[in-house]
C-alpha atoms as a PDB file:
ATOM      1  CA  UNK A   1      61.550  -2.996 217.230  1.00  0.00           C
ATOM      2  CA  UNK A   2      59.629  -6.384 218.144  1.00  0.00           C
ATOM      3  CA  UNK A   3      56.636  -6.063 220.719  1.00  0.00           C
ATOM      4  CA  UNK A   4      55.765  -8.001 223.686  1.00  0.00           C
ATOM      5  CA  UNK A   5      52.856  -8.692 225.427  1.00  0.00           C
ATOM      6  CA  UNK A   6      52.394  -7.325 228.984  1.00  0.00           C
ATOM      7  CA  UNK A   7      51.934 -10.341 231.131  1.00  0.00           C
ATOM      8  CA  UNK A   8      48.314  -9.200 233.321  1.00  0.00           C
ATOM      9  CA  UNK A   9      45.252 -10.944 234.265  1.00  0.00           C
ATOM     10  CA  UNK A  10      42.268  -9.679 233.086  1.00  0.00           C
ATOM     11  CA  UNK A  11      39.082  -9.607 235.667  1.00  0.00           C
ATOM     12  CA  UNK A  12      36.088  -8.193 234.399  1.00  0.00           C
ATOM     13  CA  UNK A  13      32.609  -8.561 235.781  1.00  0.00           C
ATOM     14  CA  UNK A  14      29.725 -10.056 233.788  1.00  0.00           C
ATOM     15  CA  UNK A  15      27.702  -7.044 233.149  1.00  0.00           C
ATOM     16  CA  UNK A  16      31.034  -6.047 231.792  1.00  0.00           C
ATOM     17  CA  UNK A  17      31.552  -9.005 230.067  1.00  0.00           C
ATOM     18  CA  UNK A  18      28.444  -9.117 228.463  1.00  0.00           C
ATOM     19  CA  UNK A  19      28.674  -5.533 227.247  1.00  0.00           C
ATOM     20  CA  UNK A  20      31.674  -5.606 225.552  1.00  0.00           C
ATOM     21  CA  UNK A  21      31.294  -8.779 224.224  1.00  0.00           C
ATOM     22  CA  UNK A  22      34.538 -10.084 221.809  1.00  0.00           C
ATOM     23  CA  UNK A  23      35.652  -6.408 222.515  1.00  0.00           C
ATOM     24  CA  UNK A  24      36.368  -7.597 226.006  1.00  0.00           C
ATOM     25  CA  UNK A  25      40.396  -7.546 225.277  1.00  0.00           C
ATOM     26  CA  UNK A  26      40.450  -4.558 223.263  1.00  0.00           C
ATOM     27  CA  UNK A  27      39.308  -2.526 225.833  1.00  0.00           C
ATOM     28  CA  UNK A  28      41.257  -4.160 228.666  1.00  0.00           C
ATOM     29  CA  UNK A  29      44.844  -3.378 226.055  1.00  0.00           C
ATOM     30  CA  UNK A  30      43.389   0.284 226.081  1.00  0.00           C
ATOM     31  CA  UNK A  31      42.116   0.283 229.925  1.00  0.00           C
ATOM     32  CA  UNK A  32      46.366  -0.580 230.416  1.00  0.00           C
ATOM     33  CA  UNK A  33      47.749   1.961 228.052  1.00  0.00           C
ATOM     34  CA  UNK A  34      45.580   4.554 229.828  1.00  0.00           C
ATOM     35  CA  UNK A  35      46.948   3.505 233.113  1.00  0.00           C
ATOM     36  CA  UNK A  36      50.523   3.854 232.057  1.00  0.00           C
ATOM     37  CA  UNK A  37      49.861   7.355 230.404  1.00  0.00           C
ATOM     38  CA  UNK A  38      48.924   8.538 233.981  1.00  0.00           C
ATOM     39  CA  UNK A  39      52.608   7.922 234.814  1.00  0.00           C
ATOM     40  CA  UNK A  40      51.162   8.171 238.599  1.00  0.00           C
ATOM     41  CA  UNK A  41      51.488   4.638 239.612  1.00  0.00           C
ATOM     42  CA  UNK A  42      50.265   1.253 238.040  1.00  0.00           C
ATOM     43  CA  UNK A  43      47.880   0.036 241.153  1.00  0.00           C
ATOM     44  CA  UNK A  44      44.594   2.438 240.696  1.00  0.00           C
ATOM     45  CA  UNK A  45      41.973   2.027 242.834  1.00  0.00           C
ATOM     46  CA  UNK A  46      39.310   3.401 240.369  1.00  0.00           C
ATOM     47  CA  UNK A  47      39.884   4.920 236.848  1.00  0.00           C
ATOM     48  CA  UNK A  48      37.126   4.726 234.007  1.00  0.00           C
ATOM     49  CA  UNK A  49      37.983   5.248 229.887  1.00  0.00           C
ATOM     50  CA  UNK A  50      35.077   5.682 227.110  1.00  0.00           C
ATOM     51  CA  UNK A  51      34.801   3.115 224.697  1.00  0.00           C
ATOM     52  CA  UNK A  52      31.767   3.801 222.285  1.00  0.00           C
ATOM     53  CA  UNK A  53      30.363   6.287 224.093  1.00  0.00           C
ATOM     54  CA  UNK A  54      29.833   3.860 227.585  1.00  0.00           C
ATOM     55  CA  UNK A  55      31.606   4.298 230.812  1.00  0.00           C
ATOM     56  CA  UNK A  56      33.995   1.582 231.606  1.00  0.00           C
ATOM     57  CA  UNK A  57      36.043   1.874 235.446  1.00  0.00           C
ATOM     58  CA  UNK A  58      38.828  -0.516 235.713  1.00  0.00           C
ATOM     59  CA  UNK A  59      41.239  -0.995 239.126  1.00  0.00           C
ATOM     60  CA  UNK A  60      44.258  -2.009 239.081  1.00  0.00           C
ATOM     61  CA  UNK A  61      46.611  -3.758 241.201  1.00  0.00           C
ATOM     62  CA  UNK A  62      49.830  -5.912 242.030  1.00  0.00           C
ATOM     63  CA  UNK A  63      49.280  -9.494 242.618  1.00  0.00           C
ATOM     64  CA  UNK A  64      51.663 -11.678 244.824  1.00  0.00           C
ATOM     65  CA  UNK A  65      53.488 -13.254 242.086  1.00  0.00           C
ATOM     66  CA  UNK A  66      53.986  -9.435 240.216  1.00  0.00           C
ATOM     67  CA  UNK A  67      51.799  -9.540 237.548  1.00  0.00           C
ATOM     68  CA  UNK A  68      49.488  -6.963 237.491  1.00  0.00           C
ATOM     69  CA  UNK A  69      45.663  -7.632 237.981  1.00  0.00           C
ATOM     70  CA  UNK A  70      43.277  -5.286 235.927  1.00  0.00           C
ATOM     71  CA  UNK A  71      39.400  -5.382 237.007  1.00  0.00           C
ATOM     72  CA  UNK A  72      37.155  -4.329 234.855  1.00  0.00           C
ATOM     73  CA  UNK A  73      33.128  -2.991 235.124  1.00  0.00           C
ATOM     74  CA  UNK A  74      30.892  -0.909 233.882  1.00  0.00           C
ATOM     75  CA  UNK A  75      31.393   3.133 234.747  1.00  0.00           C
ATOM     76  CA  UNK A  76      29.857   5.835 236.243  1.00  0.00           C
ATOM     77  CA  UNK A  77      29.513   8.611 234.066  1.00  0.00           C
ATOM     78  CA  UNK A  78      29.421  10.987 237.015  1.00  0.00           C
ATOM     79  CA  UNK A  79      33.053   9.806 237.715  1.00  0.00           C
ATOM     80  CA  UNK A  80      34.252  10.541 234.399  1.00  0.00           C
ATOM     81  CA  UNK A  81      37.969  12.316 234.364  1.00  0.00           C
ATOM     82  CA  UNK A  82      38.832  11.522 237.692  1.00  0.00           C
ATOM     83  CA  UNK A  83      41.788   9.145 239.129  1.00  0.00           C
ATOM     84  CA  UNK A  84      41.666   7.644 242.662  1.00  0.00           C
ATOM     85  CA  UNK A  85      45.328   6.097 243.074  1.00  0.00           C
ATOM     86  CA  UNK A  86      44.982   3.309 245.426  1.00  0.00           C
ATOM     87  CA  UNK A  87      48.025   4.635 247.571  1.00  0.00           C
ATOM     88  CA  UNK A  88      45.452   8.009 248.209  1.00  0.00           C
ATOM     89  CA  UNK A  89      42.266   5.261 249.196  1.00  0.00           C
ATOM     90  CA  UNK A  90      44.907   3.973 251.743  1.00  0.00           C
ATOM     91  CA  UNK A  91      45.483   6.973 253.063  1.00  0.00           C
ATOM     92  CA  UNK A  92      41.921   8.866 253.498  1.00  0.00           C
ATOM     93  CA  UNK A  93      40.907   5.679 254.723  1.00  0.00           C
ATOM     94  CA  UNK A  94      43.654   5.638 257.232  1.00  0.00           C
ATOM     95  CA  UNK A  95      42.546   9.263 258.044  1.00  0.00           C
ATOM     96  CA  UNK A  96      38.701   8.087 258.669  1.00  0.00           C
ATOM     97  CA  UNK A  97      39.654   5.858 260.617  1.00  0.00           C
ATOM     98  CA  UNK A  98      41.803   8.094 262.916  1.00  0.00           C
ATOM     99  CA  UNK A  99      39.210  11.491 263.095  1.00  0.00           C
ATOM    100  CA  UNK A 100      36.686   8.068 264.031  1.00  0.00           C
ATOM    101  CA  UNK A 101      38.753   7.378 267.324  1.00  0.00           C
ATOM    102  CA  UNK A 102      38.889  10.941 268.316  1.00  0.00           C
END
């Protein structure tokens, strides 16, 4: 078995950046392998993982040339455990936008 490495650009904002310091990769290799476990979809419009006991979101999407982008920030912990697919932000936002017409 030989390992490869993902090909994905790494965003992350400079609070983030700051934070996690040389850690920076680490958690963006763990931020992916938590988006894959989800087996839901690979663009995420907001998912967050603990790393040392701080809150760290991360979006995800597919860029125009099909590498996939990861974003990176620092969490909520009132958002903790939850998943918002970007696919389901499409859609209630679609729906808003409709019930707004009416």
């Amino acid at each position: 078995m030989e390992r490869a490495a993902l090909p994905f650009l790494l965003i992350a904002s400079p609070a983030a950046r700051q934070m996690l310091g040389r850690d920076l990769h680490k958690v963006a290799v763990m931020e992916m392998q938590a988006l894959l476990r989800n087996r839901r979809g690979v663009e995420v419009a907001l998912q967050q993982i603990d790393y040392r006991k701080r809150p760290i979101a991360f979006s995800s999407r597919i860029g125009q040339m099909g590498a996939v982008i990861l974003e990176l920030d620092i969490g909520n912990p009132a958002l903790a455990d939850r998943l918002f697919l970007e696919q389901d932000l499409r859609k209630a936002l679609a729906s808003a936008t409709a019930n707004k017409r009416r």
